[in-house]
Protein backbone atom coordinates (compact mmCIF):
# COMPACT_ATOMS: atom_id res chain seq x y z
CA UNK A 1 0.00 0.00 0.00
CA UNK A 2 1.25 3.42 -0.83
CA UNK A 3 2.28 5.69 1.81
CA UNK A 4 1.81 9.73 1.59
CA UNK A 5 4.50 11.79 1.61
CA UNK A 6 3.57 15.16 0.36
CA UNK A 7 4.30 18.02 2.09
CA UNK A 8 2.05 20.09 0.30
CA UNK A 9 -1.22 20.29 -2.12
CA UNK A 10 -0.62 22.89 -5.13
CA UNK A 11 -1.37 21.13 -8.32
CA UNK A 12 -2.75 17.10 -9.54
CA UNK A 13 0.84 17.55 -12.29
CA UNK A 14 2.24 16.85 -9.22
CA UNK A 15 0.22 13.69 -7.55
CA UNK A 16 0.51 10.14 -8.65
CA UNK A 17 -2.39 7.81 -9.36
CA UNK A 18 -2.05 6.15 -6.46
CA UNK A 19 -2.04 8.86 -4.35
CA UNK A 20 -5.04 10.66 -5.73
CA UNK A 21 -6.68 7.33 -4.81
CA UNK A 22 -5.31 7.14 -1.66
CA UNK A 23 -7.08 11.19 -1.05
CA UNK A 24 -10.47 9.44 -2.89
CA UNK A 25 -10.47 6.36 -0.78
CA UNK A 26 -9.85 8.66 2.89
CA UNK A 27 -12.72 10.59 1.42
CA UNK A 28 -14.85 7.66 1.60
CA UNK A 29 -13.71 6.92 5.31
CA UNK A 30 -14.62 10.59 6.47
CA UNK A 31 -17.83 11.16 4.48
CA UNK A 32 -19.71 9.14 7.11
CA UNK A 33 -18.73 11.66 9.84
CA UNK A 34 -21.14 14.88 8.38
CA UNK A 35 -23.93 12.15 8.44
CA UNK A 36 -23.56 11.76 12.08
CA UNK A 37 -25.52 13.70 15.08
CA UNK A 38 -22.13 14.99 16.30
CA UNK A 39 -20.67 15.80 12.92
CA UNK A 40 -16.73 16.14 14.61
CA UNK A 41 -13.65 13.24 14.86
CA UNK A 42 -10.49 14.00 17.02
CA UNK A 43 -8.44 12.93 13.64
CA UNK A 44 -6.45 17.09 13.78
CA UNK A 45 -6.88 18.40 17.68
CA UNK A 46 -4.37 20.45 18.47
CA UNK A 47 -3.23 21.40 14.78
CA UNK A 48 -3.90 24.99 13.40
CA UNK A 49 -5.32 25.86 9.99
CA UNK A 50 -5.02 29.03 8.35
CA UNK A 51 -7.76 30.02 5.60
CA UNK A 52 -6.18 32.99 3.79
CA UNK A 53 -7.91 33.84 0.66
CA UNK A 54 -7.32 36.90 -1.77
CA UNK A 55 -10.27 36.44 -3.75
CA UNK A 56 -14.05 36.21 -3.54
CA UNK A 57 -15.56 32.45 -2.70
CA UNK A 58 -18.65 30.62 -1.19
CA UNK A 59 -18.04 26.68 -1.56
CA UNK A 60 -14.35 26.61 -1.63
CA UNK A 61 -14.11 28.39 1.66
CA UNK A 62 -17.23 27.48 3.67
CA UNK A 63 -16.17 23.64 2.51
CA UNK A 64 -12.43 23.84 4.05
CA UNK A 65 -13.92 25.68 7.18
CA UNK A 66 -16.45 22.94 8.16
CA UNK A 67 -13.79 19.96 6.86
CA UNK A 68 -11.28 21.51 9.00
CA UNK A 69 -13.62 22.06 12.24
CA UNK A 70 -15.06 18.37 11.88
CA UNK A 71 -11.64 17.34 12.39
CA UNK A 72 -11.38 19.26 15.19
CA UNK A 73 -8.71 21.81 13.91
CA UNK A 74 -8.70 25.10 15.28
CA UNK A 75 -8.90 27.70 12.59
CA UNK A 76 -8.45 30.79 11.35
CA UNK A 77 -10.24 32.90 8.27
CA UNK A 78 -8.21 35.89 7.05
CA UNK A 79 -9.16 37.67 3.77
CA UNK A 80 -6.64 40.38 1.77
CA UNK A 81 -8.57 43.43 2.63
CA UNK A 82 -8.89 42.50 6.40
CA UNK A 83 -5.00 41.75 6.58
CA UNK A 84 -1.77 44.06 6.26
CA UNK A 85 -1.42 43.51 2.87
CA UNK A 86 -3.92 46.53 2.41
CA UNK A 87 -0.65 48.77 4.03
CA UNK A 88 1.51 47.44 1.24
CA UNK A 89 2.98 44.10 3.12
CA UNK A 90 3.96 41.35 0.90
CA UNK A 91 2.30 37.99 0.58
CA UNK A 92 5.28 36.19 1.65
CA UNK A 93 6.00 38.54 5.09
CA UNK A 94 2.30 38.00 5.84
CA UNK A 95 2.53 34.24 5.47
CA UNK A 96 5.73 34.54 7.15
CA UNK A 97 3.67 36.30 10.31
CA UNK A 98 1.00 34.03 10.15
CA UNK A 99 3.45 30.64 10.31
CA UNK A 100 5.01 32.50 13.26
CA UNK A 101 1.66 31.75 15.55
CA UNK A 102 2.89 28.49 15.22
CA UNK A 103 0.27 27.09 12.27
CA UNK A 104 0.47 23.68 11.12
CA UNK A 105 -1.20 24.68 7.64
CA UNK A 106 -2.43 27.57 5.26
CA UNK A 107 -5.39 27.28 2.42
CA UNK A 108 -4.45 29.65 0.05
CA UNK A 109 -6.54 31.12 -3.02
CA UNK A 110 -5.13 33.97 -5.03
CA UNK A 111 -6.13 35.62 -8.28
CA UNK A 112 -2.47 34.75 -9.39
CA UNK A 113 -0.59 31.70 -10.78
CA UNK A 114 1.73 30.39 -9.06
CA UNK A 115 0.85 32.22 -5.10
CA UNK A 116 1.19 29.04 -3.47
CA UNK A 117 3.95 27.53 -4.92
CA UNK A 118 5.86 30.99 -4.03
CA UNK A 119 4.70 30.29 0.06
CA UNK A 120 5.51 26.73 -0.15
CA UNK A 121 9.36 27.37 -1.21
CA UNK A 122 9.36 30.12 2.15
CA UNK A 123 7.49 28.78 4.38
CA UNK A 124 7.76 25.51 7.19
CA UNK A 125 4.14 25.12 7.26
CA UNK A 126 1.63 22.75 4.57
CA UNK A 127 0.12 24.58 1.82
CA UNK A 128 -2.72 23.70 0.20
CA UNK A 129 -3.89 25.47 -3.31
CA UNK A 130 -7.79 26.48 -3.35
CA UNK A 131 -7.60 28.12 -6.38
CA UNK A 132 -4.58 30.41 -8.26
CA UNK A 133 -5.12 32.14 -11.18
CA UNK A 134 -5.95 29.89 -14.57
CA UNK A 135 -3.63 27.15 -13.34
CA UNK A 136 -4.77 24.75 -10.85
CA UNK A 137 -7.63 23.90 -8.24
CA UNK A 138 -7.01 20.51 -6.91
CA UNK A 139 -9.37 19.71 -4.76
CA UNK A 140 -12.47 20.53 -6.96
CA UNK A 141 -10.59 17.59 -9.35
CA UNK A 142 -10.77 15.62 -6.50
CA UNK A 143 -13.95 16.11 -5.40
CA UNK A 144 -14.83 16.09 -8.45
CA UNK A 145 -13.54 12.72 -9.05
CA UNK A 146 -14.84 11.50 -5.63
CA UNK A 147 -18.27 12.21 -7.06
CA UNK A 148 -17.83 10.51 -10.47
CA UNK A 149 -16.29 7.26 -8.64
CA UNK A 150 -19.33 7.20 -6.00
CA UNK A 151 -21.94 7.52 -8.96
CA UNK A 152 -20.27 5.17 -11.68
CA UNK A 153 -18.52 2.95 -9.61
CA UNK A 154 -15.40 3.52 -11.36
CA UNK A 155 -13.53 6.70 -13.89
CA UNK A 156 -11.05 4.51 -15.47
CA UNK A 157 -12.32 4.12 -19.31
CA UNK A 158 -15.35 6.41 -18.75
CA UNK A 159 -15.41 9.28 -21.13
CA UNK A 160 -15.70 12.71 -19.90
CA UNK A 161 -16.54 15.79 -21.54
CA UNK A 162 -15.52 19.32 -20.06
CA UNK A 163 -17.13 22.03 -21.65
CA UNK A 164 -16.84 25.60 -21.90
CA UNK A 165 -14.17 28.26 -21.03
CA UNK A 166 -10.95 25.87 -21.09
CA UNK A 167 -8.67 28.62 -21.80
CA UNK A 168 -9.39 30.51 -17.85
CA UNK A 169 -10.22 27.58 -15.87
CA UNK A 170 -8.16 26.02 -13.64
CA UNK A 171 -10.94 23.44 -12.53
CA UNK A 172 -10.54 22.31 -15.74
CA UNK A 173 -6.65 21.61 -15.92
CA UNK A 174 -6.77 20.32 -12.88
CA UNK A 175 -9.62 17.73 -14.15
CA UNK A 176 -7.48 16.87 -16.64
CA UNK A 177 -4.41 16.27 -15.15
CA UNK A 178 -6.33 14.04 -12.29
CA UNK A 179 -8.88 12.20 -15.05
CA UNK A 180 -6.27 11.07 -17.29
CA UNK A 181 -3.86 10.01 -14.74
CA UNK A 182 -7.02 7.47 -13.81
CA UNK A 183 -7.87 6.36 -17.14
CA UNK A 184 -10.59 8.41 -18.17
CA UNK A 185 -10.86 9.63 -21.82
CA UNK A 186 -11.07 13.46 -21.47
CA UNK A 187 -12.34 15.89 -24.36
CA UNK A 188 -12.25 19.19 -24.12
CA UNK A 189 -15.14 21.58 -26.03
CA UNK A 190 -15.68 24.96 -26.42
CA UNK A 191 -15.61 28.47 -28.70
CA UNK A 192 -12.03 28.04 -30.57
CA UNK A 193 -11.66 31.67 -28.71
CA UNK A 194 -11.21 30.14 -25.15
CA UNK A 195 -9.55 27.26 -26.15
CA UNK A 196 -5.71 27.05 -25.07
CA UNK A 197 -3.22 26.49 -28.06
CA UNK A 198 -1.74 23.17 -27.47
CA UNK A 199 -4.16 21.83 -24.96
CA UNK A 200 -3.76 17.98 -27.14
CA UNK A 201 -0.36 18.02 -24.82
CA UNK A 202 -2.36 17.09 -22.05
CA UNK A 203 -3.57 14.09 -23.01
CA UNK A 204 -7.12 14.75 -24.81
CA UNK A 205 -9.32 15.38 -27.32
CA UNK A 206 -10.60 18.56 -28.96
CA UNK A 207 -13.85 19.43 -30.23
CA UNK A 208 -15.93 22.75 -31.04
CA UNK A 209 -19.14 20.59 -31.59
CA UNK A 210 -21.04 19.84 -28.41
CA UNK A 211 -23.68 18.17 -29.94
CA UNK A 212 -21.20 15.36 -31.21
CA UNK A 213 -19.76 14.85 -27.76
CA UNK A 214 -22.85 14.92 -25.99
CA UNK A 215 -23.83 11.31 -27.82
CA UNK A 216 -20.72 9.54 -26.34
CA UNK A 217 -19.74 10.92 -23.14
CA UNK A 218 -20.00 9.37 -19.44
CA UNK A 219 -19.98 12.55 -18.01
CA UNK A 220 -20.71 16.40 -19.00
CA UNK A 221 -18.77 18.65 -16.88
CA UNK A 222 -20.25 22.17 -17.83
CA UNK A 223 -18.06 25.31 -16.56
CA UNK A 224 -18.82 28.50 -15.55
CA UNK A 225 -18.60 31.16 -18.37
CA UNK A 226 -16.55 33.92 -16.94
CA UNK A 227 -18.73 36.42 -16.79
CA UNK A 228 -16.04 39.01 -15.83
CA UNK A 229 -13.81 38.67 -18.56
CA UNK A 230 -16.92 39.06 -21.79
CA UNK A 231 -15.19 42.77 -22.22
CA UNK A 232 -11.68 40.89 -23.87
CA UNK A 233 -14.28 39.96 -26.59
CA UNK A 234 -13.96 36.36 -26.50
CA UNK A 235 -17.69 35.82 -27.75
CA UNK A 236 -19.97 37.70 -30.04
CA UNK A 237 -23.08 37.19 -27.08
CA UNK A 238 -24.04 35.45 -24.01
CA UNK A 239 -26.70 34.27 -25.90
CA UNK A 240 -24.57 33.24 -29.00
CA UNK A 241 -22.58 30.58 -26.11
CA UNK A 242 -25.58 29.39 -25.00
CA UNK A 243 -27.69 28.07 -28.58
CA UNK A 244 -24.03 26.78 -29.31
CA UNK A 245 -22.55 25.32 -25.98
CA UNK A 246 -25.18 25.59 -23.49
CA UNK A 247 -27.18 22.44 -22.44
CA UNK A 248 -31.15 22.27 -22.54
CA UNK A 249 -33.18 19.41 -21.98
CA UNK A 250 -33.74 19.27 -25.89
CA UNK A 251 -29.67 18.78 -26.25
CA UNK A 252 -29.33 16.15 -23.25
CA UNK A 253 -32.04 14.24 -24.63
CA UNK A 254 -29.08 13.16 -27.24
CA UNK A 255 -26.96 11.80 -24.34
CA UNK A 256 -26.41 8.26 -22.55
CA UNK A 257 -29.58 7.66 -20.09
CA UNK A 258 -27.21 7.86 -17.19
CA UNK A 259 -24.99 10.57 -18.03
CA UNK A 260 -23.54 12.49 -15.17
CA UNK A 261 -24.44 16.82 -15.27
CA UNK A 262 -21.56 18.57 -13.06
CA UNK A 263 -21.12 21.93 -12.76
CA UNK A 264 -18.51 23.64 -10.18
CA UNK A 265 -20.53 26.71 -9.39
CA UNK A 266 -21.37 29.17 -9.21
CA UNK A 267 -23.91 28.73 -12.51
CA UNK A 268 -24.76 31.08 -14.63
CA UNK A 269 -28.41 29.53 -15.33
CA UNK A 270 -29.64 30.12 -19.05
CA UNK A 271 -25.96 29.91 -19.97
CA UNK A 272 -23.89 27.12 -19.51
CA UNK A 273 -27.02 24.69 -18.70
CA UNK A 274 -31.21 25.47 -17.81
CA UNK A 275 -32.60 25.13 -14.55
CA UNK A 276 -34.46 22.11 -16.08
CA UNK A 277 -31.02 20.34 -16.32
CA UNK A 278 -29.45 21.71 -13.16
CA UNK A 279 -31.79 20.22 -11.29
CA UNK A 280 -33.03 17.13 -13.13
CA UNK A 281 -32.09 14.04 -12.61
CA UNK A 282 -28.87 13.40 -13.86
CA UNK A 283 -27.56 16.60 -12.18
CA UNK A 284 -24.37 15.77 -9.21
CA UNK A 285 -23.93 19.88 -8.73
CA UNK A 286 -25.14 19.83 -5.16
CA UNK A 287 -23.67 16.13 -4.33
CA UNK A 288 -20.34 17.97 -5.75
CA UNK A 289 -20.70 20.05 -2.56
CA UNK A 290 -21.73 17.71 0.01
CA UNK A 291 -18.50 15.20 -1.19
CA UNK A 292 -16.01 18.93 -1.29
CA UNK A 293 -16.08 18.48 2.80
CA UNK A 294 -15.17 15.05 2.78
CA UNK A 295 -12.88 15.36 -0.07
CA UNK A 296 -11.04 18.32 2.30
CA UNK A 297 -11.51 16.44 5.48
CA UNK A 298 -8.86 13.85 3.60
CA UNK A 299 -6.70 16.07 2.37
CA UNK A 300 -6.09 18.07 5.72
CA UNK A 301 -5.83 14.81 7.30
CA UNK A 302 -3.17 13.53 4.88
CA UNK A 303 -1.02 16.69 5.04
CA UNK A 304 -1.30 16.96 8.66
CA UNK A 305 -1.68 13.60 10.45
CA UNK A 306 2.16 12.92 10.55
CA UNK A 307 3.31 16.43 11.66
């Protein structure tokens, strides 16, 4: 049996099959515990987590909060406009201040590649990546993952579809690098606009034609069309993505009978997918969150349990 060894969590590139199992199969152990009356195991007393985000979130956060408290983990929530860095401190010295109350760990999310990679070379204490930049956001692959495995049984040789922005997501690189690495066959789809040059390197397929993937794939992973970035002109029209890309009960009626419907959040409804397919029957969004706490409860627990 494998044995984990990682320090930190910044990126699936840098996680093994095995071990991604090893994070999907503690998953599996902890998700009992949020079922229970007393939703709280002793697995991290004593340790000291450290949530310090630099950009806007809902699920990411609220899920490493509760994962972190139902191990029993005292923590801490800082954002960027409560902290120093609003008097011009760098990231690094107020990381550096942090670690110095003696923390065991620090969730970091940041509108920039490469932030916690950067605190991991300078700092004693685990790191764990919630989100930086357009590069990576591991543990939404692994939840997401976690989700596919507990619904199908199994992702090796499924076929999953991701759809949508590919060239700004980071849930989507992350999917890939974690899919592939356990078998699945991954295409990619979207406008040829916000499509990264070279993506084939990774290991999948390309398409621009939703309507041809939709007929083969296991799973549909729709993502969120970045709302924020329509002034760079990648589109003509909201409206123009969603006859061509977005997913209506008329277009999943193409698809398997037991396809799988994920979405990360947050949705843009009438966009990427209708409410009709959000919440029908072969939506997993809200599972996706339930499984993010137990997903997190395992990583913590990995990164922590032998300090």
């Amino acid at each position: 049996m494998s044995v984990w060894t990682k320090k930190h969590l910044l990126d699936l590139k840098d996680l093994s099959r095995e071990e991604i199992e090893m994070v999907l199969d503690t998953a599996k152990s902890f998700k009992e515990v949020s079922a229970r009356n007393v939703k709280k195991v002793p697995a991290l007393r004593g340790k000291t987590i450290v949530s310090l985000f630099f950009e806007n979130s809902t699920r990411t956060r609220a899920s490493f909060e509760l994962a972190a408290k139902r191990l029993s983990a005292d923590t801490i929530n800082l954002t960027a406009s409560a902290s120093s860095l609003s008097k011009g401190e760098t990231i690094v010295d107020t990381a550096r201040n942090i670690e110095a109350m003696n923390v065991d760990l620090i969730i970091v999310r940041h509108g920039s590649s490469g932030v916690p990679d950067i605190l991991a070379k300078h700092l004693n204490a685990s790191i764990v990546n919630a989100g930086d930049g357009c590069r990576a956001h591991p543990t939404q692959a692994l939840l997401d993952m976690y989700t596919i495995r507990e619904r199908l049984g199994k992702i090796a040789g499924l076929k999953v579809a991701i759809v949508g922005d590919i060239l700004h997501s980071r849930v989507a690189r992350s999917n890939i690098w974690g899919l592939t690495k356990l078998g699945a066959e991954v295409t990619v789809c979207g406008p040829s606009t916000l499509m990264p040059i070279g993506i084939e390197k990774m290991g999948v397929k390309v398409s621009y034609d939703i309507d041809e993937v939709i007929k083969d794939c296991d799973v549909l992973m729709l993502l969120r069309l970045q709302l924020e970035r329509q002034h760079e002109k990648f589109l003509p029209s909201l409206r123009e993505y969603a006859k061509e890309f977005g997913v209506n009960a008329k277009r999943l009626a193409k698809a398997k009978k037991n396809i799988l419907i994920m979405h990360p959040g947050p949705t843009n409804r009438g966009v990427e997918l209708s409410a009709e397919v959000a919440d029908g029957e072969h939506s997993v969004i809200l599972e996706q969150v339930t499984n993010g706490i137990a997903v997190r409860m395992a990583v913590l627990y990995l990164l922590l349990r032998s300090k």
